[in-house]
PDB file of N, CA and C in Angstrom:
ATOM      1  N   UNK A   1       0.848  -1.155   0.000  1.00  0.00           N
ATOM      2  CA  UNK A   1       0.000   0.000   0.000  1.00  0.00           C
ATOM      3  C   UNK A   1       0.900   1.227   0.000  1.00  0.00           C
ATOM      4  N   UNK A   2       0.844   2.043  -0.874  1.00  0.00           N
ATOM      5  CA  UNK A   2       1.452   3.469  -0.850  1.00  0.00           C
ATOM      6  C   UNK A   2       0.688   4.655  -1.037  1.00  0.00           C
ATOM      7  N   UNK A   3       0.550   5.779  -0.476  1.00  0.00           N
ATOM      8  CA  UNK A   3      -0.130   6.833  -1.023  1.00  0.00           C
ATOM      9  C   UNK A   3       0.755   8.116  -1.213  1.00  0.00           C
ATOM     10  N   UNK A   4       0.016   8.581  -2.327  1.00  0.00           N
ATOM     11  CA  UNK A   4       0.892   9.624  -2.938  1.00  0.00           C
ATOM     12  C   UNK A   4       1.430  10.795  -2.393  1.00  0.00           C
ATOM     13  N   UNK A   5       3.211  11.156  -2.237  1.00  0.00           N
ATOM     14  CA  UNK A   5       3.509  11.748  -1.063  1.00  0.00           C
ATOM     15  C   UNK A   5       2.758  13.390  -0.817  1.00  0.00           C
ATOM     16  N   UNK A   6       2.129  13.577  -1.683  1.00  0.00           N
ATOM     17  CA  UNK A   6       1.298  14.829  -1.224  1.00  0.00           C
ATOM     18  C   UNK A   6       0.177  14.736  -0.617  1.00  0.00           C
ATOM     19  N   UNK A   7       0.025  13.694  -0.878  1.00  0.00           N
ATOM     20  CA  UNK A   7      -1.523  13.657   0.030  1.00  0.00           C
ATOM     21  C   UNK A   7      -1.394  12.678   1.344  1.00  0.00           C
ATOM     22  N   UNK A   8      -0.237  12.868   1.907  1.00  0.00           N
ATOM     23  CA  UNK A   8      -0.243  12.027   3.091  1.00  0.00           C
ATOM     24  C   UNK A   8      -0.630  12.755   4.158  1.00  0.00           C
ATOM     25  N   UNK A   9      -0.699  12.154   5.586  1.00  0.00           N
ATOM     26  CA  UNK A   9      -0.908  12.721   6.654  1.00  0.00           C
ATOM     27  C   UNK A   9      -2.577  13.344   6.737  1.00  0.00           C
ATOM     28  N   UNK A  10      -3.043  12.685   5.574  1.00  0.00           N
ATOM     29  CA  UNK A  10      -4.988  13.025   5.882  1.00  0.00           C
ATOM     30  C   UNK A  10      -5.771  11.914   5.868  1.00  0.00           C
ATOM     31  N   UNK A  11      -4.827  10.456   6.541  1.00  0.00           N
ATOM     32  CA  UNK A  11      -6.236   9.953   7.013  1.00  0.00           C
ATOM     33  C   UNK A  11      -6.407   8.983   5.661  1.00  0.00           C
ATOM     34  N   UNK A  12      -5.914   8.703   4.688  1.00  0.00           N
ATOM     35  CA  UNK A  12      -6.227   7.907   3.816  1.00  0.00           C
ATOM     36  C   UNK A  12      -5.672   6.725   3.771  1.00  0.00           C
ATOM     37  N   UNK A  13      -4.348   6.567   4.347  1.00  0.00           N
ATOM     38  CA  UNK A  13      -3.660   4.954   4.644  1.00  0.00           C
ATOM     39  C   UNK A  13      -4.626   4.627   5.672  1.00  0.00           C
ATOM     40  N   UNK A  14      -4.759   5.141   6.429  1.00  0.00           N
ATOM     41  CA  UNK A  14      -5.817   4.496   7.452  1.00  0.00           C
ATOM     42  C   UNK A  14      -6.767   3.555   7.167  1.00  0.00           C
ATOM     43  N   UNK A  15      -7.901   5.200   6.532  1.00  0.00           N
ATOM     44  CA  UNK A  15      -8.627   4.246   5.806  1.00  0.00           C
ATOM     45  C   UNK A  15      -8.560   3.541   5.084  1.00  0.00           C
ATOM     46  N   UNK A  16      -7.938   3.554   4.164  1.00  0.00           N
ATOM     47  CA  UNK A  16      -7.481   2.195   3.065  1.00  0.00           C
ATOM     48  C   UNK A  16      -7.131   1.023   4.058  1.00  0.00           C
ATOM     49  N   UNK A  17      -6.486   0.694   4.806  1.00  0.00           N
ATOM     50  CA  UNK A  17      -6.402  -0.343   5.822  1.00  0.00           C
ATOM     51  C   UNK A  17      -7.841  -0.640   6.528  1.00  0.00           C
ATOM     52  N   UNK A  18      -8.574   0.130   7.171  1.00  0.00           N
ATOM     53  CA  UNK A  18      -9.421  -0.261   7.667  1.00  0.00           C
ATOM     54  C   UNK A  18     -10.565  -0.655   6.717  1.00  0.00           C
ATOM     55  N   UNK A  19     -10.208  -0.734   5.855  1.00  0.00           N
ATOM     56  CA  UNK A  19     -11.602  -1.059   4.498  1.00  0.00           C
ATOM     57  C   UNK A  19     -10.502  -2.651   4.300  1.00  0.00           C
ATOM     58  N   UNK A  20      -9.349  -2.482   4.113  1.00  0.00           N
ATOM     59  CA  UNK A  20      -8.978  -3.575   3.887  1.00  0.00           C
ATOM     60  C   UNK A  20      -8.931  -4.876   4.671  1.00  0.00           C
ATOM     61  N   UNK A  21      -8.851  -4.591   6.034  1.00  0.00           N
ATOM     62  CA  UNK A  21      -8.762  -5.121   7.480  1.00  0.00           C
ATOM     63  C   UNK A  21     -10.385  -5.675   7.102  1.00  0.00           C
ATOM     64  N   UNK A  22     -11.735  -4.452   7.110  1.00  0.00           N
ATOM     65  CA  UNK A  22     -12.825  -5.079   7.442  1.00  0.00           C
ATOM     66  C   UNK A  22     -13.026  -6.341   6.277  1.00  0.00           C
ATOM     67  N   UNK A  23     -12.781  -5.919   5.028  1.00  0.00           N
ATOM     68  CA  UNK A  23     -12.976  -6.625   4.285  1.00  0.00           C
ATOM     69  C   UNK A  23     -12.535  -8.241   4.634  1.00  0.00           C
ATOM     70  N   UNK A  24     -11.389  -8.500   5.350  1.00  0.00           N
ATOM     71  CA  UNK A  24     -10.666  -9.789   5.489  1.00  0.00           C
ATOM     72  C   UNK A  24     -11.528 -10.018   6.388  1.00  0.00           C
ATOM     73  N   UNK A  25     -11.668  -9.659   7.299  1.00  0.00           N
ATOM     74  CA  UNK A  25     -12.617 -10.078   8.683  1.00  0.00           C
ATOM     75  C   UNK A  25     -14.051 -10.621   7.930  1.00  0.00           C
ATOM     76  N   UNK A  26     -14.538 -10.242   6.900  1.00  0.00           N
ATOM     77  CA  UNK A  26     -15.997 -11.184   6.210  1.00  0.00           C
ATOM     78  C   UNK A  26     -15.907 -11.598   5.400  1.00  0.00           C
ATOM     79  N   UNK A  27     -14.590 -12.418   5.232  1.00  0.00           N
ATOM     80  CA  UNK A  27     -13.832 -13.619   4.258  1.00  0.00           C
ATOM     81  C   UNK A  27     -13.868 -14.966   5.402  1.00  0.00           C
ATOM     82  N   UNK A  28     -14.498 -16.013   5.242  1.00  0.00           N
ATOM     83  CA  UNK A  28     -14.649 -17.038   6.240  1.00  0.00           C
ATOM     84  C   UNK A  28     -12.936 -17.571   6.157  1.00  0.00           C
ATOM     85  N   UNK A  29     -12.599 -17.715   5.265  1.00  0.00           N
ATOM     86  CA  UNK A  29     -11.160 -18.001   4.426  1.00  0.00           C
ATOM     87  C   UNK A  29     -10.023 -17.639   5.266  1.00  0.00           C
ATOM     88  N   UNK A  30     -10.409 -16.544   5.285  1.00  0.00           N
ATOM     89  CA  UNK A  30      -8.957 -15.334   6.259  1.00  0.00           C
ATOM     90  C   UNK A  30      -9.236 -15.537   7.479  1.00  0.00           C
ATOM     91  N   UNK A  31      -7.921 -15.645   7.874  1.00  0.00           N
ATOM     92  CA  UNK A  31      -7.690 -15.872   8.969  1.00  0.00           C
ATOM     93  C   UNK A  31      -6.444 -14.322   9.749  1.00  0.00           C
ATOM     94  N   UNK A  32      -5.698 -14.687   8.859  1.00  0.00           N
ATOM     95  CA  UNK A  32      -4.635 -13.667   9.510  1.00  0.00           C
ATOM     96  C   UNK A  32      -3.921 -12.693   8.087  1.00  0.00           C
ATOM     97  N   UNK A  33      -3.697 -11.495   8.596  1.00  0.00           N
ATOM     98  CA  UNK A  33      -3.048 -10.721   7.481  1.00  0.00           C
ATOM     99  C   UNK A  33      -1.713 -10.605   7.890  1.00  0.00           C
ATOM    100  N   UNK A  34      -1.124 -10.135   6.865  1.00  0.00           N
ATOM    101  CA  UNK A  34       0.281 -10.490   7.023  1.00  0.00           C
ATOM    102  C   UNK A  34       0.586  -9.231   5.955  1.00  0.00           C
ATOM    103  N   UNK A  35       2.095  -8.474   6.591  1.00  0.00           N
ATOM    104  CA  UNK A  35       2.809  -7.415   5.605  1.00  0.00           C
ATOM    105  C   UNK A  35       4.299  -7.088   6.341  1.00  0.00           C
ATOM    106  N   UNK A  36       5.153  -6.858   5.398  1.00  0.00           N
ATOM    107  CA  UNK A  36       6.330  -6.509   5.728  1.00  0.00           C
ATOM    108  C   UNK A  36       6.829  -5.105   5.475  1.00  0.00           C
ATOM    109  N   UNK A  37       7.209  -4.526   6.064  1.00  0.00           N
ATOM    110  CA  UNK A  37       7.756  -3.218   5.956  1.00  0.00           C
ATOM    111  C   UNK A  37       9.213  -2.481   6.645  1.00  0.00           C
ATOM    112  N   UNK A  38       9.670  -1.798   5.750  1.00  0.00           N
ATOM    113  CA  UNK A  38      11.154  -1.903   5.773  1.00  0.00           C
ATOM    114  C   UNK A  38      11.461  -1.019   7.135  1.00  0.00           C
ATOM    115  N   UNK A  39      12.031  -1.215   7.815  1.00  0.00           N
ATOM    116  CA  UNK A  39      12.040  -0.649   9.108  1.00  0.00           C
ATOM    117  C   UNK A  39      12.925   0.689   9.398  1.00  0.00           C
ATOM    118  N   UNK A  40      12.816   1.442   8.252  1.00  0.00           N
ATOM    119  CA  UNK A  40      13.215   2.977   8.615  1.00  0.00           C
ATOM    120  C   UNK A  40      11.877   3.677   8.093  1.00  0.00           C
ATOM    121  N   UNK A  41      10.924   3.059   7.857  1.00  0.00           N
ATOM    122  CA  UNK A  41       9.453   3.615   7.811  1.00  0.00           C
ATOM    123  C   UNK A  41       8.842   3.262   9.219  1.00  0.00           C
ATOM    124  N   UNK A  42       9.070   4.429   9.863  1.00  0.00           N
ATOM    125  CA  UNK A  42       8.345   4.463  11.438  1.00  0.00           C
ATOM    126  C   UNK A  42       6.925   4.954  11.218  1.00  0.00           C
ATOM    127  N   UNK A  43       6.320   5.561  10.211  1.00  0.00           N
ATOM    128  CA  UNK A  43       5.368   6.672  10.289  1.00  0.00           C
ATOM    129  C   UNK A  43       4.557   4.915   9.988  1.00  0.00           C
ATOM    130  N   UNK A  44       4.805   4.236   8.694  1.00  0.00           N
ATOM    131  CA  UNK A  44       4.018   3.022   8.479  1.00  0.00           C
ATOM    132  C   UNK A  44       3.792   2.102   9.520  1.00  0.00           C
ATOM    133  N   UNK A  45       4.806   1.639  10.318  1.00  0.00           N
ATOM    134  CA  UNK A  45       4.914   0.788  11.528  1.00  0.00           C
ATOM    135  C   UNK A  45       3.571   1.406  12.448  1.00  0.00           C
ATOM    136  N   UNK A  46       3.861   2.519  13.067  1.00  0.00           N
ATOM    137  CA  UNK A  46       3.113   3.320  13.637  1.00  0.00           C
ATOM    138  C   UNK A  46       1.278   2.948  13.563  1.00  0.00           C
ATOM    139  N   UNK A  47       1.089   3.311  12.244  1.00  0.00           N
ATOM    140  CA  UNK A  47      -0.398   3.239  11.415  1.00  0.00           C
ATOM    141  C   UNK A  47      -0.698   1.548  11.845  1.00  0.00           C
ATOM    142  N   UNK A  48       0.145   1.025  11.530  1.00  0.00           N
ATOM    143  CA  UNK A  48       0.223  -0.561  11.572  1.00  0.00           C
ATOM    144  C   UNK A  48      -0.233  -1.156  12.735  1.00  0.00           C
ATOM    145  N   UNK A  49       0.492  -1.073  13.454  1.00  0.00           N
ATOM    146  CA  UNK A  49       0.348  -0.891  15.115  1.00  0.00           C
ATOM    147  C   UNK A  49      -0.762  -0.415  15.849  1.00  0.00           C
ATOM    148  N   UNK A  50      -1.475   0.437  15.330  1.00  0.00           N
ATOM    149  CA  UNK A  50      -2.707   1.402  15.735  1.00  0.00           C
ATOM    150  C   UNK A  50      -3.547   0.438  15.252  1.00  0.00           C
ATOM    151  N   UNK A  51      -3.494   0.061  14.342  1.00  0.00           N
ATOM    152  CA  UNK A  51      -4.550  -0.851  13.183  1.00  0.00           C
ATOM    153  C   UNK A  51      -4.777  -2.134  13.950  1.00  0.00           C
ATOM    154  N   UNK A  52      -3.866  -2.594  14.814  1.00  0.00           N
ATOM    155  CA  UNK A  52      -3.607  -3.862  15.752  1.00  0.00           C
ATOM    156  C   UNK A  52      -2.500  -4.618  15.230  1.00  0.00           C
ATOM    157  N   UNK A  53      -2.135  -4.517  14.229  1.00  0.00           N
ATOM    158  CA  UNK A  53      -0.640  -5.298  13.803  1.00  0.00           C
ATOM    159  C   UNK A  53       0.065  -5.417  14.772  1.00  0.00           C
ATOM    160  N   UNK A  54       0.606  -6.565  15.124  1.00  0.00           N
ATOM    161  CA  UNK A  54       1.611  -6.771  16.062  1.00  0.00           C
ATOM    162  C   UNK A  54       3.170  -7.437  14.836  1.00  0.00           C
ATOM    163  N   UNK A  55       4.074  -6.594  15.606  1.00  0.00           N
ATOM    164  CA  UNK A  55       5.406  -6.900  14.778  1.00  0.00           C
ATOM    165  C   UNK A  55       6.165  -8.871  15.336  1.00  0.00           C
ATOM    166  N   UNK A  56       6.461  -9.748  14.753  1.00  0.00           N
ATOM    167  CA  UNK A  56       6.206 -10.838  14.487  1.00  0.00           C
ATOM    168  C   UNK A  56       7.837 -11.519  14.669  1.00  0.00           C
ATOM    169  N   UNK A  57       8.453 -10.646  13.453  1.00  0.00           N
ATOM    170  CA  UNK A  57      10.191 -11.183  13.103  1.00  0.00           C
ATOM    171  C   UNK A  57      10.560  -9.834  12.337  1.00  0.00           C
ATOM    172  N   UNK A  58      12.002  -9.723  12.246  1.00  0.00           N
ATOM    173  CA  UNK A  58      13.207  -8.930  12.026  1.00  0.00           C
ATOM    174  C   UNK A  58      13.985 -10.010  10.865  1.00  0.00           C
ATOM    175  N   UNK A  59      13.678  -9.463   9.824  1.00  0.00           N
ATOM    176  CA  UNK A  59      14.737 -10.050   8.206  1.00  0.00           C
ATOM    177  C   UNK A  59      16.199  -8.566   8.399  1.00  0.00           C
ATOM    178  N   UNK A  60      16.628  -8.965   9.099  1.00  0.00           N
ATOM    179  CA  UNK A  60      17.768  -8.344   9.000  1.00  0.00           C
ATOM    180  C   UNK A  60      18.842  -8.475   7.548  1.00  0.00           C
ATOM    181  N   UNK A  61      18.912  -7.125   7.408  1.00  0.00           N
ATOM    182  CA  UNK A  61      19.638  -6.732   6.010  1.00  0.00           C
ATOM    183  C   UNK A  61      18.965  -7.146   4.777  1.00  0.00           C
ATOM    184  N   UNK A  62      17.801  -6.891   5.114  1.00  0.00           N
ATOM    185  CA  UNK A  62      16.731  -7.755   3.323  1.00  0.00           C
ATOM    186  C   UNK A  62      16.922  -6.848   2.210  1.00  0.00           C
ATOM    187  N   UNK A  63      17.272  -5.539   2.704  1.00  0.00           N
ATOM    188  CA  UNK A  63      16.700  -4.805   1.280  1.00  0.00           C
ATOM    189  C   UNK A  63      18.623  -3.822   1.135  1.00  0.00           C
ATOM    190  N   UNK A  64      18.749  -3.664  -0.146  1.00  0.00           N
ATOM    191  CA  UNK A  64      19.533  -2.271  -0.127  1.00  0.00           C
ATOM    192  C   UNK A  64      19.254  -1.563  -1.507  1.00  0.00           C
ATOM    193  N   UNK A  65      18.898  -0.325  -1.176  1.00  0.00           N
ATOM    194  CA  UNK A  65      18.786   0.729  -1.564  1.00  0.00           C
ATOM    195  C   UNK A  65      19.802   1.772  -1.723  1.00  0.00           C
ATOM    196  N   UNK A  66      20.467   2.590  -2.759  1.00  0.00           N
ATOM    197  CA  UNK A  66      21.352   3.404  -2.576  1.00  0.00           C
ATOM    198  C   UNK A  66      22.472   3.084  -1.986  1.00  0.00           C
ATOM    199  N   UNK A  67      22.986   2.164  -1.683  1.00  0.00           N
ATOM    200  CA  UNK A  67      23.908   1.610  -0.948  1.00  0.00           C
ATOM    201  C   UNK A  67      23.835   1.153   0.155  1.00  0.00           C
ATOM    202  N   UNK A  68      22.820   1.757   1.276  1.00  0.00           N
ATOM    203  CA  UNK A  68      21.878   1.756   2.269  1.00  0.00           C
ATOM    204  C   UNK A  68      21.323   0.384   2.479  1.00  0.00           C
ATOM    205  N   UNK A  69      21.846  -0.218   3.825  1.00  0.00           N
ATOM    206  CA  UNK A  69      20.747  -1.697   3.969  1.00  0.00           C
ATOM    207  C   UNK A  69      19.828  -1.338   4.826  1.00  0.00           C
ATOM    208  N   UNK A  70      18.426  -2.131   4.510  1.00  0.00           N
ATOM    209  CA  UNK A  70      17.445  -1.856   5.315  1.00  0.00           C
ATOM    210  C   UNK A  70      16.607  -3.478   5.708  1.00  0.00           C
ATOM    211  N   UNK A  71      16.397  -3.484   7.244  1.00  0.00           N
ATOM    212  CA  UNK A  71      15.618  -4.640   7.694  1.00  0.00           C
ATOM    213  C   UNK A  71      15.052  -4.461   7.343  1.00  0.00           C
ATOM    214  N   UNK A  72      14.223  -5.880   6.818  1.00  0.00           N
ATOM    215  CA  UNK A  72      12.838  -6.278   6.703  1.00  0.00           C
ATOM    216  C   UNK A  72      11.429  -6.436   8.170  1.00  0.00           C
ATOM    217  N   UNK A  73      10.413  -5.724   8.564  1.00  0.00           N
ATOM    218  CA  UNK A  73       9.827  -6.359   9.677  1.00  0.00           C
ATOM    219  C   UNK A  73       8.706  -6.683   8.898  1.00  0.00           C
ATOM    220  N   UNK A  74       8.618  -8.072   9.950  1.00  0.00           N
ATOM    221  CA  UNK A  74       7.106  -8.324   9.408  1.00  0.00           C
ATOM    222  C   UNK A  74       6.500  -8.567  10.977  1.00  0.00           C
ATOM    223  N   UNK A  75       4.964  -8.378  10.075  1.00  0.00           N
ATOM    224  CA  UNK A  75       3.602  -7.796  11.143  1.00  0.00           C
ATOM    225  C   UNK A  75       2.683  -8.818  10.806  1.00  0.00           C
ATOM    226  N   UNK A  76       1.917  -9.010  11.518  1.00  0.00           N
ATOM    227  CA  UNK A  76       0.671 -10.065  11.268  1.00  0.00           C
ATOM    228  C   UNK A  76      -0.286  -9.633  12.723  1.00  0.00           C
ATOM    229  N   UNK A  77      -1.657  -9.961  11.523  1.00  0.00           N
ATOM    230  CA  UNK A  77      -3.189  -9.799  12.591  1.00  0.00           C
ATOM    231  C   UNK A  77      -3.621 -10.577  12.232  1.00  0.00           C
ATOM    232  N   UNK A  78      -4.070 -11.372  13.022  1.00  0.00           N
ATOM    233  CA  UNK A  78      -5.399 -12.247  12.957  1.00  0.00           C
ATOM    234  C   UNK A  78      -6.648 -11.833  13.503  1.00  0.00           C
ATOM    235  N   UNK A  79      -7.196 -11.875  12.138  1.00  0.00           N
ATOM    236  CA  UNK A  79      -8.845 -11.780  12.123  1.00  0.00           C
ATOM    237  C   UNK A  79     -10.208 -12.207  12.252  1.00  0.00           C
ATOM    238  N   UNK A  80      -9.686 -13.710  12.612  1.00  0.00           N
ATOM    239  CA  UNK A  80     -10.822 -14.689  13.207  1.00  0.00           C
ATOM    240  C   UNK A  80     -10.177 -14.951  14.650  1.00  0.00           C
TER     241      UNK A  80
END
């Protein structure tokens, strides 16, 4: 999920999660959601966390960027 950097900070990752969240919750199917996010995004963690995501495991050194390494965290909710 990304939203466009001008229009951040009004409330629309949110909602986009919470439409996405309800949606899984009236899937008999789903059970648990699951997402990873690179862990120098605090503002995402944050939203995540609020949402009920609980952080799970640490992929240490998954990503590099610019020369730059960045952990992987992953988050998971369960919805039944």
């Amino acid at each position: 999920m990304n939203v466009k950097r001008d229009l951040r900070g009004n409330g629309i990752g949110r909602r986009l999660l919470d439409i996405g969240i309800a949606w899984a919750r009236n899937r008999p199917s789903i059970e648990k959601l699951i997402l990873v996010v690179t862990s120098n995004n605090a503002h995402a963690i944050g939203l995540y966390t609020k949402c009920g995501f609980s952080i799970e495991g640490t992929e240490i050194r998954a990503i590099k960027r610019n020369g730059q390494y960045y952990d992987f965290i992953h988050m998971g909710l369960f919805v039944k």
